[in-house]
Protein backbone atom coordinates (compact mmCIF):
# COMPACT_ATOMS: atom_id res chain seq x y z
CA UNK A 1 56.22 71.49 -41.02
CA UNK A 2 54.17 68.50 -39.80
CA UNK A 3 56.72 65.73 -40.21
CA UNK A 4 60.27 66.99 -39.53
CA UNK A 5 62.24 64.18 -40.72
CA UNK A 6 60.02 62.99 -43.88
CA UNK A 7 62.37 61.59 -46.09
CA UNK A 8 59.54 60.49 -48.67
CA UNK A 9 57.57 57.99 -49.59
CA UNK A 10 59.71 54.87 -49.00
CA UNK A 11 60.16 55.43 -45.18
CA UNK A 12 56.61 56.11 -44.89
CA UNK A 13 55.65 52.63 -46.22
CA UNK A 14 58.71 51.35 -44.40
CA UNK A 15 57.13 52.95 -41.54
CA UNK A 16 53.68 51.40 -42.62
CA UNK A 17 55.12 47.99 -43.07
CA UNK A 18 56.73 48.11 -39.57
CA UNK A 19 53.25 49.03 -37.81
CA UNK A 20 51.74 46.07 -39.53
CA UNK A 21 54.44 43.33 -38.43
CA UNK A 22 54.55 44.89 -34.84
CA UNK A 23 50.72 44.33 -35.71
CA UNK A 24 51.10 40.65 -36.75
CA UNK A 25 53.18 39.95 -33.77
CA UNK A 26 51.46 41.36 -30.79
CA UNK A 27 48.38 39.17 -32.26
CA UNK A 28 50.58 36.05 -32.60
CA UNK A 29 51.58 36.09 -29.29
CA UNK A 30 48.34 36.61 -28.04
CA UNK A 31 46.92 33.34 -25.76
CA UNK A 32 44.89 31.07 -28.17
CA UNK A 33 41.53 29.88 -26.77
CA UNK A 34 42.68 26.22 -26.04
CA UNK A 35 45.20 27.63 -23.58
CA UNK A 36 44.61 26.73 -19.81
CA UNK A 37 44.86 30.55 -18.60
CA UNK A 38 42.27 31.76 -21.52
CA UNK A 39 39.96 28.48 -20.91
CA UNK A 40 39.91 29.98 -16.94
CA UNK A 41 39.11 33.60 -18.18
CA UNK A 42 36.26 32.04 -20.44
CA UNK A 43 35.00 29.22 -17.39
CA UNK A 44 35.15 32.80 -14.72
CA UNK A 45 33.31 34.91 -17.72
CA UNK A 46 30.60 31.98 -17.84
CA UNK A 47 30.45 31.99 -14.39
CA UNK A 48 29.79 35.54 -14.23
CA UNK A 49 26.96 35.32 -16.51
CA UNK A 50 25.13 32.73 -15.23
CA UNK A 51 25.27 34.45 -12.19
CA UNK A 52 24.47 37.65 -13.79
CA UNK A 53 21.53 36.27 -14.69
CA UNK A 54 20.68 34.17 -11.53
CA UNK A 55 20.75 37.96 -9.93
CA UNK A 56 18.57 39.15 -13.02
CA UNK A 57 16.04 36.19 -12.61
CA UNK A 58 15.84 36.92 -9.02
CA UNK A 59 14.83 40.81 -9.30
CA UNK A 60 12.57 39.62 -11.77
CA UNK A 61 10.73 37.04 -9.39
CA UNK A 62 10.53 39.58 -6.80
CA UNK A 63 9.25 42.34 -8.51
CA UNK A 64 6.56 39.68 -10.37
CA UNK A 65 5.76 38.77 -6.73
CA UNK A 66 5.68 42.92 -5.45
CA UNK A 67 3.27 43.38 -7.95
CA UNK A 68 1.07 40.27 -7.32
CA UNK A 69 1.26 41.73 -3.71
CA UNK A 70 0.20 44.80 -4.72
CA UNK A 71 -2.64 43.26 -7.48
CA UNK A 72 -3.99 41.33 -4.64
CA UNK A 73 -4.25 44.42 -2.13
CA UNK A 74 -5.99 46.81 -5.02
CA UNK A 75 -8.56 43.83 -5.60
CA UNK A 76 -9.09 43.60 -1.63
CA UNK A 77 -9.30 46.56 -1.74
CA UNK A 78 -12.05 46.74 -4.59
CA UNK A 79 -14.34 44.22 -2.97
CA UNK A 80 -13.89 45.99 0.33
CA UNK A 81 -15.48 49.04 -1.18
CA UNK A 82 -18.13 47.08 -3.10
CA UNK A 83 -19.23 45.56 -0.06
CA UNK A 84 -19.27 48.87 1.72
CA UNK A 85 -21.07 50.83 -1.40
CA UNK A 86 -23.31 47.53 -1.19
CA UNK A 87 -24.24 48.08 2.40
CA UNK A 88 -24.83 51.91 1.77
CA UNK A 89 -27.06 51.02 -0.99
CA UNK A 90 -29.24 48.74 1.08
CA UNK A 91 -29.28 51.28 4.06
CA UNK A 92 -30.58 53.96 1.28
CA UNK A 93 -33.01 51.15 0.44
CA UNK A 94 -34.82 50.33 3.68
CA UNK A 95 -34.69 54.07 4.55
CA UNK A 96 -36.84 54.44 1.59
CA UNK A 97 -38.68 51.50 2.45
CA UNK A 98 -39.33 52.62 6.31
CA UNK A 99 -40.09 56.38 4.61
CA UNK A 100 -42.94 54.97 2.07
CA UNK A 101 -44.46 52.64 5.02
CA UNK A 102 -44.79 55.29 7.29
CA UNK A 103 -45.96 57.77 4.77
CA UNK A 104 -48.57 54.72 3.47
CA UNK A 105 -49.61 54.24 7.11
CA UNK A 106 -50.12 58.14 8.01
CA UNK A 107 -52.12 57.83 4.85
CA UNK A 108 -53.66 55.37 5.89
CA UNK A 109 -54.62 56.69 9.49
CA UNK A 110 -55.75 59.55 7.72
CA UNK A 111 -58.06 58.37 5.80
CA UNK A 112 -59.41 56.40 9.10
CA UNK A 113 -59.42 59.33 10.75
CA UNK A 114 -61.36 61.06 7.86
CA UNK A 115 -63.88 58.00 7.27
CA UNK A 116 -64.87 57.90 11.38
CA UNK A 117 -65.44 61.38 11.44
CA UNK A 118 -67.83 61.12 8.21
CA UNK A 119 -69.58 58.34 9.38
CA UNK A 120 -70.08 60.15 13.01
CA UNK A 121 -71.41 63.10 10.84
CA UNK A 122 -73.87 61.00 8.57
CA UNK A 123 -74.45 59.39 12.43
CA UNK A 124 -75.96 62.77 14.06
CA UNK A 125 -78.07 63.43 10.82
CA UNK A 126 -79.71 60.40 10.41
């Protein structure tokens, strides 16, 4: 028994035809959009966008800015450690450098060392 007090079809599209005029009206009396009160509803929902998106612009900027910020630290960063890989580089270099001099000049001394001796040798035979 889902409807009690069906009498048939005509009070069902009685009922129908009720709905829709209760429908019609509700929607008639409604404020039109050239009314004062729905003009200030519209002007305050404006309003609340723009500054919606004032807010929204805002974030925005800042976060563009954060992440300049934090571009511009990274890239400081960079360099900074170029320079200092640079500099460890070079230090490498003239330890090398210093190594091979003093290697070519204990070379060097050796062979001195070597050539006096010979010629004090061929010196006591001849």
């Amino acid at each position: 028994m889902r409807h009690p007090n069906d009498n048939g079809f005509a009070e069902r599209r009685n009922a129908a035809a009720d709905a829709k005029r209760q429908l019609l009206t509700k929607f008639a009396s409604a404020p039109k959009p050239t009314d004062p009160e729905m003009q200030e509803k519209l002007a305050a929902r404006e309003a609340a966008n723009r500054a919606r998106d004032a807010r929204r612009a805002e974030r925005e900027a800042l976060k563009t800015a954060e992440n300049e910020r934090i571009l511009a630290e990274a890239a400081a960063l960079a360099a900074a450690a170029e320079t200092e890989q640079r500099a460890e580089a070079e230090a490498r270099q003239a330890e090398i450098a210093n190594r091979v001099s003093r290697v070519v000049a204990d070379e060097a001394a050796r062979k001195a060392e070597r050539d006096r001796r010979y010629a004090a040798r061929k010196a006591r035979q001849a």
